[in-house]
C-alpha atoms as a PDB file:
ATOM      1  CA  UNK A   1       0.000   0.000   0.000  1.00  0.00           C
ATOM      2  CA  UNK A   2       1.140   3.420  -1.013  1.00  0.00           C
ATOM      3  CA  UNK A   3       0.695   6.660   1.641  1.00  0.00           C
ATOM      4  CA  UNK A   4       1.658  10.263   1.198  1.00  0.00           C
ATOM      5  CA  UNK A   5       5.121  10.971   2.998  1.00  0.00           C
ATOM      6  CA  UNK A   6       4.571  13.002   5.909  1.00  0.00           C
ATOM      7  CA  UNK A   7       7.241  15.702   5.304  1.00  0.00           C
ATOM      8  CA  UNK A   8       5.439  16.777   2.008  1.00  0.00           C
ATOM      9  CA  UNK A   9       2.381  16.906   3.566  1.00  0.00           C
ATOM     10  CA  UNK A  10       4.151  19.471   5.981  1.00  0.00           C
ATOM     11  CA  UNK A  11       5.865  20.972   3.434  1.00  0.00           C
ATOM     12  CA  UNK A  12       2.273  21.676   1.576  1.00  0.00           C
ATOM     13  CA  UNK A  13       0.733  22.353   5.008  1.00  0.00           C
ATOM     14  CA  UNK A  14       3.932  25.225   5.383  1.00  0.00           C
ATOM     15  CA  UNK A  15       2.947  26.278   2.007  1.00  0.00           C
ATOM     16  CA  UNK A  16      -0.739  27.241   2.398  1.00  0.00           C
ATOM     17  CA  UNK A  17       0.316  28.979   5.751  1.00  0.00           C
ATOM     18  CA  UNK A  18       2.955  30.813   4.238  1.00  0.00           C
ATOM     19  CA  UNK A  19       0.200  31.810   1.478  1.00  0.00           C
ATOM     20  CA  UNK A  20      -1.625  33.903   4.029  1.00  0.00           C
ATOM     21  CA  UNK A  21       1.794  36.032   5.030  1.00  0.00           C
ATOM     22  CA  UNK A  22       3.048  38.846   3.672  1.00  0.00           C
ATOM     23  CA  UNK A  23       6.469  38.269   4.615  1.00  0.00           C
ATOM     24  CA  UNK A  24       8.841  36.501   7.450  1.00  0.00           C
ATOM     25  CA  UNK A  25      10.234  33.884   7.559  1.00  0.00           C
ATOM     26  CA  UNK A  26       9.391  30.708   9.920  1.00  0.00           C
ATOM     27  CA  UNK A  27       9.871  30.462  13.177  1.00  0.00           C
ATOM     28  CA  UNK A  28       8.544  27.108  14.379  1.00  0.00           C
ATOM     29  CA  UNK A  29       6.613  24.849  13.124  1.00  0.00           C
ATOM     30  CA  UNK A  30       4.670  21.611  15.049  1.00  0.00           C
ATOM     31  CA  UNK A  31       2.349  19.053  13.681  1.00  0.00           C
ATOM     32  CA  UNK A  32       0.256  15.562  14.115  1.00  0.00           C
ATOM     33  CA  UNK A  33      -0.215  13.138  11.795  1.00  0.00           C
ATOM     34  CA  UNK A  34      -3.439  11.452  12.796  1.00  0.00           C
ATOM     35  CA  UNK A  35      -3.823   8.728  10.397  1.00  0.00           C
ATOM     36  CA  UNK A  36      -1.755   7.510   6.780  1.00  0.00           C
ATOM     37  CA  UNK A  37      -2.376   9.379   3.469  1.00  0.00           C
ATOM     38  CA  UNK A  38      -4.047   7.798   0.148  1.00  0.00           C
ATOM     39  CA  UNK A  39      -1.792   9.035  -2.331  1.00  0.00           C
ATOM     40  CA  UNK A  40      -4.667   8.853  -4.965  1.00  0.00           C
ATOM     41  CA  UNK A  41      -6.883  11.280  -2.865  1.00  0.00           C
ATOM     42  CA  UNK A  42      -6.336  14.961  -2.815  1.00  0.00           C
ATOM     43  CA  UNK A  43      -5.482  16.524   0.512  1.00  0.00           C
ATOM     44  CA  UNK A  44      -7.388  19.942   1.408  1.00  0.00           C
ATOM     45  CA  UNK A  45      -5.647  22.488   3.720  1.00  0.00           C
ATOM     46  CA  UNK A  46      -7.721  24.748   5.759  1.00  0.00           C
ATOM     47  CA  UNK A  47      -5.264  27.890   7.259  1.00  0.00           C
ATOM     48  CA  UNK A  48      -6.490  29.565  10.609  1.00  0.00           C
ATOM     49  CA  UNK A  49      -5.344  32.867  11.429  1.00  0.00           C
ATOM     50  CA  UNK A  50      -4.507  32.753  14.904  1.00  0.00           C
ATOM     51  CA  UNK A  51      -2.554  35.663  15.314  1.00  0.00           C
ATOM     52  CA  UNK A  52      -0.904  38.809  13.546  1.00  0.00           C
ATOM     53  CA  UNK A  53       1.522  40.920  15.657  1.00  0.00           C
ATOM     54  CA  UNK A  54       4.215  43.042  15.087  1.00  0.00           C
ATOM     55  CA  UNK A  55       7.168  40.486  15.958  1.00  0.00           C
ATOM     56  CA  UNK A  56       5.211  36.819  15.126  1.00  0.00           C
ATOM     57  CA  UNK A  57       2.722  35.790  12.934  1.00  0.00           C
ATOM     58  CA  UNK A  58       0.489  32.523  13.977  1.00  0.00           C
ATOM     59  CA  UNK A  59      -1.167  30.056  11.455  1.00  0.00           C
ATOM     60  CA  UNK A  60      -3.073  26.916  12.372  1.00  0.00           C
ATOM     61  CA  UNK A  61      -3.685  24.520   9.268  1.00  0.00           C
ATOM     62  CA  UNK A  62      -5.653  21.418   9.524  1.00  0.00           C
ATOM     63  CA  UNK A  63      -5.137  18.744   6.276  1.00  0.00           C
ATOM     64  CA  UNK A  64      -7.950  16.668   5.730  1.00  0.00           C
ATOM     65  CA  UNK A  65      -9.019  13.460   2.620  1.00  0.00           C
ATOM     66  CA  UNK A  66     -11.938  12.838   2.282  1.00  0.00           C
ATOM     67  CA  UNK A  67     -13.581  15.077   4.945  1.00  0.00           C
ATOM     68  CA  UNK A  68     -11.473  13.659   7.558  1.00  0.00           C
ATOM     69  CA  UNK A  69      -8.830  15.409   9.513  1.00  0.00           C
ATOM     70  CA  UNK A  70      -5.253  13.797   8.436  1.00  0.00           C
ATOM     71  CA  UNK A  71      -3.258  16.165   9.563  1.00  0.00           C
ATOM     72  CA  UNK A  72      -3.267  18.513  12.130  1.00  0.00           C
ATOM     73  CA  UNK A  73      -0.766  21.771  12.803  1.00  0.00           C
ATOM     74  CA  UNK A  74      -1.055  22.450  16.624  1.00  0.00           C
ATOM     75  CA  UNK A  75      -1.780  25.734  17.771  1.00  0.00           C
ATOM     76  CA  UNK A  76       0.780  27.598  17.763  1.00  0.00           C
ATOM     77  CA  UNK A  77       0.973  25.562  14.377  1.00  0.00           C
ATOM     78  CA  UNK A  78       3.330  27.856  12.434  1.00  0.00           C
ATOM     79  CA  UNK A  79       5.058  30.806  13.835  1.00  0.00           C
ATOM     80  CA  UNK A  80       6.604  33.402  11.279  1.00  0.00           C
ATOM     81  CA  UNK A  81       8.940  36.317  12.393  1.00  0.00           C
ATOM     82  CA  UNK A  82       9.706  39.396  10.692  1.00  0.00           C
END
């Protein structure tokens, strides 16, 4: 059985995040893989804006197949300074 690696689902998890930023540059970034990845089936990323300050900027992204959470970025998920 195939599954989707784990570091490019971060990587496309760090990616939608990073979408929603005008710039920094990243700071931290934690996550949980809650169950394996189909290849064949299209992961959705849903970003959260948790925070924007002056010195960090806070993104929570949740990956999901299928309507079911696959991945999930703990809060603070992704932490950008500028």
């Amino acid at each position: 059985m195939q599954r989707v690696f784990g570091g490019q689902v971060a990587g496309q998890a760090l990616m939608a995040a990073g979408r929603t930023v005008e710039h920094g540059r990243v700071h931290s970034l934690h996550s949980y893989f809650l169950r394996t990845g189909d290849p064949t089936v299209p992961i959705l990323y849903e970003v959260d804006r948790i925070r924007d300050g002056k010195s960090f900027t806070t993104r929570r992204v949740v990956g999901s197949m299928d309507r079911t959470v696959d991945c999930r970025n703990r809060t603070p998920g992704l932490t950008m300074s500028r």
